[in-house]
N, C-alpha and C. Protein backbone atom coordinates (compact mmCIF):
# COMPACT_ATOMS: atom_id res chain seq x y z
N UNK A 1 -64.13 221.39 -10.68
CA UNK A 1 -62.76 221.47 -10.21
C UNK A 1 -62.65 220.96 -8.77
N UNK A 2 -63.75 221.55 -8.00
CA UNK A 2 -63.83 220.62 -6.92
C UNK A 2 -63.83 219.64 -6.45
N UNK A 3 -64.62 218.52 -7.27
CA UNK A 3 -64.77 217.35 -7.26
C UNK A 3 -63.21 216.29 -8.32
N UNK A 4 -62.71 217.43 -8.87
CA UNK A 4 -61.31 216.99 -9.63
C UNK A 4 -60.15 216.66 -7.98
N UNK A 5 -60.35 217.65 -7.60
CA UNK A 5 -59.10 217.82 -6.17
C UNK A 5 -59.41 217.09 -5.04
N UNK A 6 -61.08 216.99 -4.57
CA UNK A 6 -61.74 215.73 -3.93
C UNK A 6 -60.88 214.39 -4.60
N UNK A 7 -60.83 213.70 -5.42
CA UNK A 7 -60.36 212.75 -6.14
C UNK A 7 -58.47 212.26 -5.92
N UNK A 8 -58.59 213.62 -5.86
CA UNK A 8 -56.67 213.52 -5.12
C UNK A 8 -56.45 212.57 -4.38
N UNK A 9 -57.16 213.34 -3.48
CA UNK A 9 -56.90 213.32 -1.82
C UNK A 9 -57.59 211.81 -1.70
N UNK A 10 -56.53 211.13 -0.81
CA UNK A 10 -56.56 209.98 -0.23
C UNK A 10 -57.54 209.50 0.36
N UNK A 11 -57.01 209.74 2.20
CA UNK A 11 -57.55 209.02 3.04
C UNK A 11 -58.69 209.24 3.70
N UNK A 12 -58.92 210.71 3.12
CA UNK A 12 -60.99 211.04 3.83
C UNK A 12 -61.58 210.27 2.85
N UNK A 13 -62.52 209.92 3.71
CA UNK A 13 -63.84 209.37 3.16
C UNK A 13 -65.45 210.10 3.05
N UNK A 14 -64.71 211.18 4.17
CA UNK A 14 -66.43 211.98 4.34
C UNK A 14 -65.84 213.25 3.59
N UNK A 15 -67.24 213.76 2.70
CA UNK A 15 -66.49 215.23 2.59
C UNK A 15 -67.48 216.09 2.54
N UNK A 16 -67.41 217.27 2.80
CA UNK A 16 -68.62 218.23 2.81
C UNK A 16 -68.43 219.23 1.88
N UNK A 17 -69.33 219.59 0.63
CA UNK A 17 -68.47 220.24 -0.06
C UNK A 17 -69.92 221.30 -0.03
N UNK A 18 -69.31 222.51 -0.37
CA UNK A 18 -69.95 223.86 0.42
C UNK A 18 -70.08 224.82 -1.16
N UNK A 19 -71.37 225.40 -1.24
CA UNK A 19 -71.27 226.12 -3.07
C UNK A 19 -72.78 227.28 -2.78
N UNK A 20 -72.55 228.89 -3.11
CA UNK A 20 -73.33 229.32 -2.84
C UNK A 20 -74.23 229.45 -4.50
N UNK A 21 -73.81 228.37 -5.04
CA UNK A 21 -74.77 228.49 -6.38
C UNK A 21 -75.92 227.58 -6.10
N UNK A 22 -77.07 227.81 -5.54
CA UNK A 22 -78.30 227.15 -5.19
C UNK A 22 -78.59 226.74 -7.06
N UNK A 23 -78.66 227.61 -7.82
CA UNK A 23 -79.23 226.54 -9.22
C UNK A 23 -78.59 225.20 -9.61
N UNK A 24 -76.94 225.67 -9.32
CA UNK A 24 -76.43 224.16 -9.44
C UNK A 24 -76.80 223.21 -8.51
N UNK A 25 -77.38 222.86 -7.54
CA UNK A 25 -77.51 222.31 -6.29
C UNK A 25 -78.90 221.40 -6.66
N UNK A 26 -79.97 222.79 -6.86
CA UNK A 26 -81.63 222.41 -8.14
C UNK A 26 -81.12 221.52 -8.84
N UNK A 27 -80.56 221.87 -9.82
CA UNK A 27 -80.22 221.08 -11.14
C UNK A 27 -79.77 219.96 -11.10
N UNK A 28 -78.19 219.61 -9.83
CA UNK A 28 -78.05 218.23 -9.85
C UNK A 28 -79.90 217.31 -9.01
N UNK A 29 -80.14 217.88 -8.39
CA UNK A 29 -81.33 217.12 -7.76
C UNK A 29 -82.42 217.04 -8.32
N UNK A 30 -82.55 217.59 -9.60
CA UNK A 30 -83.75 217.29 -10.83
C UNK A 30 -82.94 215.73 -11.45
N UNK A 31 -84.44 215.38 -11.28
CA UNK A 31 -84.30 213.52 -12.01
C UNK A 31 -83.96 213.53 -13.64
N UNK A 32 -84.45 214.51 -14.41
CA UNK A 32 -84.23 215.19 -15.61
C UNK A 32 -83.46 216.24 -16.18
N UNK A 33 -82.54 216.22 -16.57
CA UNK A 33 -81.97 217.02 -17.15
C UNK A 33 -81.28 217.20 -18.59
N UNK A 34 -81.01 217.75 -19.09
CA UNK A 34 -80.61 217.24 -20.12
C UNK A 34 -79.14 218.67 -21.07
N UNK A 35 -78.76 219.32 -19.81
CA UNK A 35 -77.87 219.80 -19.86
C UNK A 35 -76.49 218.82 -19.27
N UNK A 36 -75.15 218.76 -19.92
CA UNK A 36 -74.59 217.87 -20.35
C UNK A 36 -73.26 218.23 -19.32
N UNK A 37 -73.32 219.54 -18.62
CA UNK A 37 -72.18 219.59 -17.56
C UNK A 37 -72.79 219.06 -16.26
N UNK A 38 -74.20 219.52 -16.07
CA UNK A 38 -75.06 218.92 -15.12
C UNK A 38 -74.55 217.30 -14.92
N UNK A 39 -74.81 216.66 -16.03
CA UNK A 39 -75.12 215.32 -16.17
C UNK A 39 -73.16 214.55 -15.98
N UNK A 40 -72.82 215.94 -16.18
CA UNK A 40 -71.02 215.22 -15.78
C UNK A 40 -70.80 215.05 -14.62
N UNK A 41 -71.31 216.26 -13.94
CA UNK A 41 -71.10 216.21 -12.47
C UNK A 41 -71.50 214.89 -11.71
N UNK A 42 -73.21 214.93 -12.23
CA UNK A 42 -73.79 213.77 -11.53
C UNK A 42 -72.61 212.70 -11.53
N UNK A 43 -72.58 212.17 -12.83
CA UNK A 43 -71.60 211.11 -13.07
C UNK A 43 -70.13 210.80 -12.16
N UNK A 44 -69.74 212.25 -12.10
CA UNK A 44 -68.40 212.11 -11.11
C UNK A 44 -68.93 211.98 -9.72
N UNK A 45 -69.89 212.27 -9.32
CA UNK A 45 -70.41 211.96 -8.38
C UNK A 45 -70.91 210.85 -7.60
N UNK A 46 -71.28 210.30 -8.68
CA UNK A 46 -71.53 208.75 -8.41
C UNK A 46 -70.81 208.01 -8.25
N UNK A 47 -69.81 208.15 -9.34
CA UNK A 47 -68.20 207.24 -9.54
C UNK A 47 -67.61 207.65 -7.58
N UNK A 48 -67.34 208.61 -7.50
CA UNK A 48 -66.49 209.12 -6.43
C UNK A 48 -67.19 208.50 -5.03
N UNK A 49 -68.88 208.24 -5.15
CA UNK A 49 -69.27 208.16 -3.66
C UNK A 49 -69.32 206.40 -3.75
N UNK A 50 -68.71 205.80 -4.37
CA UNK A 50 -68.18 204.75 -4.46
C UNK A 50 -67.15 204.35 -3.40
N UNK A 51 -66.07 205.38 -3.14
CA UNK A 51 -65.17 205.23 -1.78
C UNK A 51 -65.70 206.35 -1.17
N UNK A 52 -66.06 207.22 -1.31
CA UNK A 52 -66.14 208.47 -0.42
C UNK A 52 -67.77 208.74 -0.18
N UNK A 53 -67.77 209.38 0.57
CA UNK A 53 -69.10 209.87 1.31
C UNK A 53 -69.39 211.20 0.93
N UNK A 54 -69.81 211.72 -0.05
CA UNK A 54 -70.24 213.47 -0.63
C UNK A 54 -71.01 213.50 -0.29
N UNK A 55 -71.32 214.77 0.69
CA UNK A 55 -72.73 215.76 0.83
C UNK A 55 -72.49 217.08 0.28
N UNK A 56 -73.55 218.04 -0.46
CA UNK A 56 -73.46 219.26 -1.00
C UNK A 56 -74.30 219.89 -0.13
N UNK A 57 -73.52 220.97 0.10
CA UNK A 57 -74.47 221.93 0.99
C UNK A 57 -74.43 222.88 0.23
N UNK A 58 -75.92 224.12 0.58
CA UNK A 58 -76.29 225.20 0.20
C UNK A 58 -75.57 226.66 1.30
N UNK A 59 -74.64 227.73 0.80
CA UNK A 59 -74.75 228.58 1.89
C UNK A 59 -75.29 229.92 0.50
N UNK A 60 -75.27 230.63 1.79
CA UNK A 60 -76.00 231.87 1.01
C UNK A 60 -74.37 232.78 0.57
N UNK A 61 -74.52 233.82 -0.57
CA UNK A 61 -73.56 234.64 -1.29
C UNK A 61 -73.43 235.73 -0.04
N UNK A 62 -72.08 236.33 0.11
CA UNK A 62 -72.18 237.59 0.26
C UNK A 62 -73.06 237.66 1.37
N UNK A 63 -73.18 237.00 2.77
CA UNK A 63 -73.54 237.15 3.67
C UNK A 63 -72.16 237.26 4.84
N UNK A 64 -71.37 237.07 4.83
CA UNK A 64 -70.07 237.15 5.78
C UNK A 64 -69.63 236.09 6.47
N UNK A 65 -70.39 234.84 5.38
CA UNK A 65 -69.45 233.27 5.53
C UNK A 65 -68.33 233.30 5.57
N UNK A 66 -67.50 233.19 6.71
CA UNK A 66 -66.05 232.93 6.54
C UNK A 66 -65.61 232.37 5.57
N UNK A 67 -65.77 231.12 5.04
CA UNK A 67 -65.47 230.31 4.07
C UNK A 67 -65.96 231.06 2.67
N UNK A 68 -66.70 231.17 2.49
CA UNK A 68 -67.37 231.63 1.26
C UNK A 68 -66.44 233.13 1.02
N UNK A 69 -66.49 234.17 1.76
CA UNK A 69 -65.87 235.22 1.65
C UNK A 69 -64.53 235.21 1.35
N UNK A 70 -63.90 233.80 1.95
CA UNK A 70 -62.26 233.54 1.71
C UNK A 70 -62.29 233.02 0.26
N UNK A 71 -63.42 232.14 -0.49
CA UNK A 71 -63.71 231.41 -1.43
C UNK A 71 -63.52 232.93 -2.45
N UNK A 72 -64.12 233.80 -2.46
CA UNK A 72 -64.92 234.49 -3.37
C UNK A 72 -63.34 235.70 -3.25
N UNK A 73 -62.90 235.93 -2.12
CA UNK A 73 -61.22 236.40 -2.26
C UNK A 73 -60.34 236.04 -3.27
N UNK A 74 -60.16 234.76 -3.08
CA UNK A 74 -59.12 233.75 -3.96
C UNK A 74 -59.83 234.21 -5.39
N UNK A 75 -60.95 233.92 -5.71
CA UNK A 75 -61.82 233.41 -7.01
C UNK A 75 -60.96 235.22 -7.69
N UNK A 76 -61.20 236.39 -7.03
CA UNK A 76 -60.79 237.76 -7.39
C UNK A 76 -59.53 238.05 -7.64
N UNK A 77 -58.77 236.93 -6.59
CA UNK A 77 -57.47 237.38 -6.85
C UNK A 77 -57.00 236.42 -8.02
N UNK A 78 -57.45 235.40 -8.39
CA UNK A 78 -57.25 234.82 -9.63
C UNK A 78 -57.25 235.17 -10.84
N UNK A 79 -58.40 236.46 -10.84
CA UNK A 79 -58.37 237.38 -12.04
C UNK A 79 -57.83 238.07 -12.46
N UNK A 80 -56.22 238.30 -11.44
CA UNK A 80 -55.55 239.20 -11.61
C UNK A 80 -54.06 238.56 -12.21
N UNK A 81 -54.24 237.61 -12.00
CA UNK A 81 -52.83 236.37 -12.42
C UNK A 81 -52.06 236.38 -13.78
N UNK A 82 -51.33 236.73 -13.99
CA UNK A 82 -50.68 237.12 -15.29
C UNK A 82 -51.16 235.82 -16.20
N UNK A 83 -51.41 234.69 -15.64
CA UNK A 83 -51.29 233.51 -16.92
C UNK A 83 -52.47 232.41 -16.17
N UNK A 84 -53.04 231.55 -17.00
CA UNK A 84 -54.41 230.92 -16.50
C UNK A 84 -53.86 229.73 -15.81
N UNK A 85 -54.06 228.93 -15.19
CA UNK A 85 -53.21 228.02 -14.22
C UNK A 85 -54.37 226.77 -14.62
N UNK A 86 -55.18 227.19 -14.40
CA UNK A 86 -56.25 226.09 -14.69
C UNK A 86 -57.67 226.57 -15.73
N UNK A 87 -57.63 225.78 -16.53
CA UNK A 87 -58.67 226.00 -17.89
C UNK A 87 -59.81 225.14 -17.11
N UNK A 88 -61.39 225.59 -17.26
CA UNK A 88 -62.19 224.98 -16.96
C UNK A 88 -62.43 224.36 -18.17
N UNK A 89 -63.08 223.20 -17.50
CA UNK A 89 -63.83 222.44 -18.95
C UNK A 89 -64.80 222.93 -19.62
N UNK A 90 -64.94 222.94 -20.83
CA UNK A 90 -66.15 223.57 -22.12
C UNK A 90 -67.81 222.57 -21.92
N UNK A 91 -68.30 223.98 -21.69
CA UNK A 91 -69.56 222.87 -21.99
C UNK A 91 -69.68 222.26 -23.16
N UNK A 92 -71.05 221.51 -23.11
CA UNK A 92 -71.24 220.05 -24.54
C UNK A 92 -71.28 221.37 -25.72
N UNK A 93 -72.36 222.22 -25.57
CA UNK A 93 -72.93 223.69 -25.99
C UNK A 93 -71.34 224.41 -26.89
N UNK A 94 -70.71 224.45 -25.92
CA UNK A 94 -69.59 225.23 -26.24
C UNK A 94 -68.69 224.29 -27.37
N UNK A 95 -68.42 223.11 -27.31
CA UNK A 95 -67.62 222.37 -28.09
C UNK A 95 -68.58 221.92 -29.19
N UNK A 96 -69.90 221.92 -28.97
CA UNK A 96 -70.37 222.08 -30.43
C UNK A 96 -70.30 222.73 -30.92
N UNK A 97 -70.18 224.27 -30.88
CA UNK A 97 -70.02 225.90 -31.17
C UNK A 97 -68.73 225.32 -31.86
N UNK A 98 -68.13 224.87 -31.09
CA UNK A 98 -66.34 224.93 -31.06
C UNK A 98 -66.03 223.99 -32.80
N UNK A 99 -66.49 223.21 -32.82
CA UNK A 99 -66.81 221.54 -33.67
C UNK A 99 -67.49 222.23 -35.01
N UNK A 100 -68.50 223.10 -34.82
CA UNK A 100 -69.29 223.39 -35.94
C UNK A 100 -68.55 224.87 -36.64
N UNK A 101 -68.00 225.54 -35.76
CA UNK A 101 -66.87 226.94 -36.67
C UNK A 101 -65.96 226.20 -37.23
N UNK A 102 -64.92 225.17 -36.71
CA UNK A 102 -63.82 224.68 -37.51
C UNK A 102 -64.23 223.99 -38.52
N UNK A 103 -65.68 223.26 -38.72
CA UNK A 103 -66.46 222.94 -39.77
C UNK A 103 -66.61 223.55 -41.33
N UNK A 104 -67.31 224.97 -40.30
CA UNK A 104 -68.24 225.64 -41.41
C UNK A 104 -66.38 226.26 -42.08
N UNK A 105 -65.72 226.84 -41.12
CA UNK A 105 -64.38 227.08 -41.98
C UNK A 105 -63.11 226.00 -42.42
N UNK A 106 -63.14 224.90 -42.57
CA UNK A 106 -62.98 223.87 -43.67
C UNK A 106 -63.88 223.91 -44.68
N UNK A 107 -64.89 223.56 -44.55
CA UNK A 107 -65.98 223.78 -45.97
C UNK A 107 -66.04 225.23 -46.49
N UNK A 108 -65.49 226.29 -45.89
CA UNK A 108 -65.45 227.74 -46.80
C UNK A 108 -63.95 227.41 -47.60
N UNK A 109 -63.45 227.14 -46.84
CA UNK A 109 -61.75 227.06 -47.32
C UNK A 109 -61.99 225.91 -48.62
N UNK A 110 -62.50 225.03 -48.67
CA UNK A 110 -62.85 224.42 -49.74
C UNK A 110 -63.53 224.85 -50.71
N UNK A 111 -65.17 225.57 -50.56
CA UNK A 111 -65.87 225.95 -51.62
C UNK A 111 -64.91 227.12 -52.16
N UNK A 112 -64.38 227.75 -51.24
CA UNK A 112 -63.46 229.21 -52.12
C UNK A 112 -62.28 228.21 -53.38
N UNK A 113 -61.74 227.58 -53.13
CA UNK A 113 -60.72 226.91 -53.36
C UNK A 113 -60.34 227.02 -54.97
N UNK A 114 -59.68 227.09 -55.56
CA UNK A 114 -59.41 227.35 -57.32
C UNK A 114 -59.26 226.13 -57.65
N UNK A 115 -58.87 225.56 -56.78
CA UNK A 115 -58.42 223.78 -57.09
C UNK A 115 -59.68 222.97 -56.95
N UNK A 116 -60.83 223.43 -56.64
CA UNK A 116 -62.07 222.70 -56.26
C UNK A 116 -63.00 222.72 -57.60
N UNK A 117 -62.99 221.83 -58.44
CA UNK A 117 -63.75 221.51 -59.34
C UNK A 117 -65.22 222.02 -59.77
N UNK A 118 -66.23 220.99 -58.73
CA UNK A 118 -67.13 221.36 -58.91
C UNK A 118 -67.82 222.52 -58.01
N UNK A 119 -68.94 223.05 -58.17
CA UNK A 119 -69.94 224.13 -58.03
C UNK A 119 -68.76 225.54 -58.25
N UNK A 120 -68.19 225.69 -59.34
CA UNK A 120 -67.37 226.78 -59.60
C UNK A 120 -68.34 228.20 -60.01
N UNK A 121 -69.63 227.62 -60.93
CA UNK A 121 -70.82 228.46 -61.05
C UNK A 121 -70.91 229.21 -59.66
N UNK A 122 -72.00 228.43 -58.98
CA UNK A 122 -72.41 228.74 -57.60
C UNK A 122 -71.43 229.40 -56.69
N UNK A 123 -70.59 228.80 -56.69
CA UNK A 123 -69.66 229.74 -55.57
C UNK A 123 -68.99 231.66 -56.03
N UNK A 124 -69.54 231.45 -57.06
CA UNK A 124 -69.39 232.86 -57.69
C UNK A 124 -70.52 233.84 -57.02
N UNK A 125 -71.68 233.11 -56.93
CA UNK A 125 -73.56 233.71 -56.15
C UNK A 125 -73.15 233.79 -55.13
N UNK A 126 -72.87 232.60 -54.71
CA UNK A 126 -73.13 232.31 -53.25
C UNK A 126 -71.45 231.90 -52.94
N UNK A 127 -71.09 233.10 -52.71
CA UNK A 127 -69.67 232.98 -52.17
C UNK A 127 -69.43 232.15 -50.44
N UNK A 128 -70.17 232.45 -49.96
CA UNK A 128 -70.30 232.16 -48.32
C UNK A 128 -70.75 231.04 -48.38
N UNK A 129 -70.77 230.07 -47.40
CA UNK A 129 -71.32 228.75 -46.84
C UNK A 129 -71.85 229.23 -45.96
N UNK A 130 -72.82 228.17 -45.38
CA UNK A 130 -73.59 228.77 -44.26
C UNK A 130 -74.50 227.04 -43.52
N UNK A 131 -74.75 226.99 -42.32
CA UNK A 131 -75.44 225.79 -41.87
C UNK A 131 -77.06 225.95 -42.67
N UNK A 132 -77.18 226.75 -42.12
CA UNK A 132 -79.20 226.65 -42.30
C UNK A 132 -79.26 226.71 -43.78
N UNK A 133 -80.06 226.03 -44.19
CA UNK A 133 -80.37 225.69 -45.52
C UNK A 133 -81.58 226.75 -46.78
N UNK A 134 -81.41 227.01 -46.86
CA UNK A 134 -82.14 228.19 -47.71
C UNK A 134 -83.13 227.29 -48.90
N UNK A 135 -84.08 227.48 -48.55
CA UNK A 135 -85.62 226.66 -49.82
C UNK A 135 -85.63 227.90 -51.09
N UNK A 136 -85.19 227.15 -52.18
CA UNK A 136 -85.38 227.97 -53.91
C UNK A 136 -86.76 227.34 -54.47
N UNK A 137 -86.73 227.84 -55.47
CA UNK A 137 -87.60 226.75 -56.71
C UNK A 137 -86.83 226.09 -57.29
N UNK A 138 -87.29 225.85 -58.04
CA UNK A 138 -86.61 224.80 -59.25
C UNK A 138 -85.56 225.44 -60.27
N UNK A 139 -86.43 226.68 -60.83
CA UNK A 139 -85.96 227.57 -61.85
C UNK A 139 -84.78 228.14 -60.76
N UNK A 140 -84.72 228.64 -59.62
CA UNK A 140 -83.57 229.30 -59.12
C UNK A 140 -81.72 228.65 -59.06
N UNK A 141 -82.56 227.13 -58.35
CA UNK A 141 -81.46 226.32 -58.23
C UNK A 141 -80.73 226.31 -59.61
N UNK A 142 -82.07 226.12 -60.90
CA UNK A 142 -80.85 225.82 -61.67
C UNK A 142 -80.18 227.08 -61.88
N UNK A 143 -80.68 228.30 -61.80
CA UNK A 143 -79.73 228.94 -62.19
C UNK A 143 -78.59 229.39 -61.44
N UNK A 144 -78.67 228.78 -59.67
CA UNK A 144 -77.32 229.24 -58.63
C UNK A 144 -76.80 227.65 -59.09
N UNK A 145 -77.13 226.17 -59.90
CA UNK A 145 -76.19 225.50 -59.75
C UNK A 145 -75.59 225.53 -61.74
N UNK A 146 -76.27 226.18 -62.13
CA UNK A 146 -75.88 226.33 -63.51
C UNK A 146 -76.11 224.94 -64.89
N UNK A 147 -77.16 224.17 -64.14
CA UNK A 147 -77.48 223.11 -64.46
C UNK A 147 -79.00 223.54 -64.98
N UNK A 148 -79.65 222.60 -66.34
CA UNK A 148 -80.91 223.24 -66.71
C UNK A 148 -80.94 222.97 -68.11
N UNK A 149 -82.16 223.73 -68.92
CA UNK A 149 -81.99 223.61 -70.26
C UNK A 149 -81.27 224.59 -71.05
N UNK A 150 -80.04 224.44 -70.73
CA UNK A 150 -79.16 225.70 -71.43
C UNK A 150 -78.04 225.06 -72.49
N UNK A 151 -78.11 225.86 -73.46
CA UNK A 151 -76.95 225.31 -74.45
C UNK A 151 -75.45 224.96 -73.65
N UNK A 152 -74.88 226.10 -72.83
CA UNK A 152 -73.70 225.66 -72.42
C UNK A 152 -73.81 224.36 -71.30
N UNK A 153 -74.92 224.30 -70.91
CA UNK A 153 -74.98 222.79 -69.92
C UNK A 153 -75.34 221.24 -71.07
N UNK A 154 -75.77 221.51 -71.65
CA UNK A 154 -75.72 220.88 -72.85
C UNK A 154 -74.67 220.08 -73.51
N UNK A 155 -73.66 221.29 -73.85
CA UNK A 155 -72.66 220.53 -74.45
C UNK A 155 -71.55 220.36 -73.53
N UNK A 156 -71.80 220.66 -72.19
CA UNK A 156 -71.15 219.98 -70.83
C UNK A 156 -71.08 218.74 -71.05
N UNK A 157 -72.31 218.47 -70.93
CA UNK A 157 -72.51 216.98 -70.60
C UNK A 157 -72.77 216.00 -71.94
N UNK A 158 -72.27 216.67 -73.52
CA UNK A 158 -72.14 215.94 -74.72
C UNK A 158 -73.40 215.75 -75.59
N UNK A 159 -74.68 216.52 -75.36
CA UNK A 159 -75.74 216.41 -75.49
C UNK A 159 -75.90 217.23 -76.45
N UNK A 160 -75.19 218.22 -76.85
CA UNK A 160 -75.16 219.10 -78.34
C UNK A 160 -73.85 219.66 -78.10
N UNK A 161 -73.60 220.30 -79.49
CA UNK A 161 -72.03 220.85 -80.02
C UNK A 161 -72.51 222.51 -79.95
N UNK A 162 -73.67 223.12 -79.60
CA UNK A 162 -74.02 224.33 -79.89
C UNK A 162 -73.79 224.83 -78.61
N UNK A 163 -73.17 225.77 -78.25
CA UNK A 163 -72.71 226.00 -76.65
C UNK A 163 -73.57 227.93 -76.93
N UNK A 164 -74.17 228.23 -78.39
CA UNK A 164 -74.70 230.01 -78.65
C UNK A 164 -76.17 229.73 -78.05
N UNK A 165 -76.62 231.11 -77.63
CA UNK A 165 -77.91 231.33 -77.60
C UNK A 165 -78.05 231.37 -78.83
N UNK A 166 -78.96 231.51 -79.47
CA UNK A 166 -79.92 232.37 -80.61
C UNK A 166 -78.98 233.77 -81.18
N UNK A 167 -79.13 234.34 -80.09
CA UNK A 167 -78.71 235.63 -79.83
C UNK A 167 -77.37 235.96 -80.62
N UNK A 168 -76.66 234.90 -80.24
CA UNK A 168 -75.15 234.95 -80.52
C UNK A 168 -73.99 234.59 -79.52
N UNK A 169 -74.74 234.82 -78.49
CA UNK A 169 -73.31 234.64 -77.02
C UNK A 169 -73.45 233.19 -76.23
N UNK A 170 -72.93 232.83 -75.49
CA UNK A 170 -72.52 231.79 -75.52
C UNK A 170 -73.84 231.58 -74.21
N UNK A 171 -74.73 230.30 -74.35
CA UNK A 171 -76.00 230.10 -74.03
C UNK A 171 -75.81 229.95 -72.14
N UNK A 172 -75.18 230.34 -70.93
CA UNK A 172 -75.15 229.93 -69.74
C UNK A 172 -76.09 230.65 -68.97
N UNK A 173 -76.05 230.23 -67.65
CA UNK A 173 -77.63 230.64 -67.23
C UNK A 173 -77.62 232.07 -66.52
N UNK A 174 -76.29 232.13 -66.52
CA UNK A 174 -75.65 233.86 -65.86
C UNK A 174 -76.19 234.72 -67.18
N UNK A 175 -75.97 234.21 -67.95
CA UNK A 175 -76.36 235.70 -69.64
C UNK A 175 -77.58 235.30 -69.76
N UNK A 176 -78.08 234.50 -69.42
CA UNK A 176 -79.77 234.71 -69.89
C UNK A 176 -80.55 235.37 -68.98
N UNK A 177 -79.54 235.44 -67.34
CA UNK A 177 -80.36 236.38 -66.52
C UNK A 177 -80.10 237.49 -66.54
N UNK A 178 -79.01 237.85 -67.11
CA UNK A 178 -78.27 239.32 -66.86
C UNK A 178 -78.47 239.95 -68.38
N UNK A 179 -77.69 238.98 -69.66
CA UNK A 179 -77.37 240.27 -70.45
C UNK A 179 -78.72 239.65 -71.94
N UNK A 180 -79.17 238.77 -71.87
CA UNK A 180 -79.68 237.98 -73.14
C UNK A 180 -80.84 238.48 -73.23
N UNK A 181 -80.88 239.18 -74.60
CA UNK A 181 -82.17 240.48 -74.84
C UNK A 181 -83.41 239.71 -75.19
N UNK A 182 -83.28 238.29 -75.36
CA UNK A 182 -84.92 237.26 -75.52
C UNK A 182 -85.50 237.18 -74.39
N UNK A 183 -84.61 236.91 -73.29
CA UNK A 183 -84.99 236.70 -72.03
C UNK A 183 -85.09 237.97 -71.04
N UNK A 184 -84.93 239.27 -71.53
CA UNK A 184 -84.85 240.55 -70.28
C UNK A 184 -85.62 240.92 -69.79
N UNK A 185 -87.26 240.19 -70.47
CA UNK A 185 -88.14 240.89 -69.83
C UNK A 185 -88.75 239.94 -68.56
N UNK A 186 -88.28 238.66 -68.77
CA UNK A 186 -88.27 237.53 -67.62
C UNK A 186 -87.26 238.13 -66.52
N UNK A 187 -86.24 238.66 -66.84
CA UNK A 187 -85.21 239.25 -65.54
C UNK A 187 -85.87 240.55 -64.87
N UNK A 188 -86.45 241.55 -66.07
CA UNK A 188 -86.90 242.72 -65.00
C UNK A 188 -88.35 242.25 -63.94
N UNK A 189 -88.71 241.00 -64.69
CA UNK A 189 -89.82 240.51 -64.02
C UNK A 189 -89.74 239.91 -62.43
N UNK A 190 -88.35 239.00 -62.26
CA UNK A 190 -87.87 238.64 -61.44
C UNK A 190 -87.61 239.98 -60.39
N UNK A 191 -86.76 240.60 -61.31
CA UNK A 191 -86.11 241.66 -60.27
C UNK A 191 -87.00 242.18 -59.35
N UNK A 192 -87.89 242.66 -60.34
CA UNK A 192 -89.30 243.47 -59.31
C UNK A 192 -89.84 242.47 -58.22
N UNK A 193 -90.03 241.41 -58.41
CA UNK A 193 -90.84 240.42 -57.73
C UNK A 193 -89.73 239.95 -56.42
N UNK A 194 -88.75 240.19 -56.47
CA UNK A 194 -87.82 239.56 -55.09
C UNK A 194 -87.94 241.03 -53.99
């Protein structure tokens, strides 16, 4: 913000700009960095000492700097302001945060969706979306994507007219884990084992 209101102002050319945050001070003067407000500053910095002359000085906090104490007044009485006057800028950090929630909630608002076609199986399991990716087997996937050697995937895709188990009920990969009495002793097997 400092260097925003530096930019105003006209006809100085020299400016001395005064900050008792010694890490920010480190940080712009590391050759490396790779934090992305750091690397803004630099940038306005460079652009700006193009007409103007910037030096950053170090003072110490809370020692009885005139300036600093008047600085750190204002900064208090700002907190008290019925309404925000000035929004700081978001770090890179923060607007990816920011970028990746409005994300992950478009893609929930979709997988929930009644109007959304496919993975209607799956989104029944796995109601939630999520970034990090979760490792199955083979046998699991098919049964959270409902795809496999099952009669009702079968005659999905035109490959037989028989949509029954054996059994009698209709062959999908939800009743062979839950209710299909050929297969129950493969489910209590599972169960125990997770």
């Amino acid at each position: 913000m400092s260097l925003e209101f530096i930019s105003t102002i006209g006809p100085w050319n020299k400016i001395n700009l005064y900050t008792d945050s010694l890490s920010v001070l480190e940080a712009l003067d590391t050759f490396k960095t790779s934090k992305q407000e750091i690397l803004a500053i630099k940038n306005d910095i460079l652009e700006m000492s193009k007409e103007k002359s910037i030096s950053l000085h170090w003072i110490p906090a809370h020692t009885g700097i005139q300036g600093n104490e008047a600085a750190d007044s204002y900064a208090k009485k700002a907190t008290t302001r019925p309404k925000i006057e000035k929004i700081p800028k978001k770090s890179f950090k923060q607007l990816k945060n920011a970028i990746s929630n409005v994300q992950i909630q478009i893609w929930q608002e979709r997988w929930a969706s009644p109007t959304t076609k496919n993975g209607r199986h799956t989104e029944k399991l796995i109601p939630t979306v999520s970034i990090p990716t979760k490792k199955f087997s083979n046998f699991i996937v098919q049964f959270l994507s409902g795809h496999g050697r099952f009669p009702a995937y079968f005659v999905r895709f035109g490959r037989s007219f028989n949509i029954k188990c054996p059994c009698g009920a209709v062959g999908d990969t939800l009743y062979y884990v839950v209710n299909c009495p050929f297969t129950e002793k493969y489910a209590k097997k599972k169960k125990t084992n997770l």
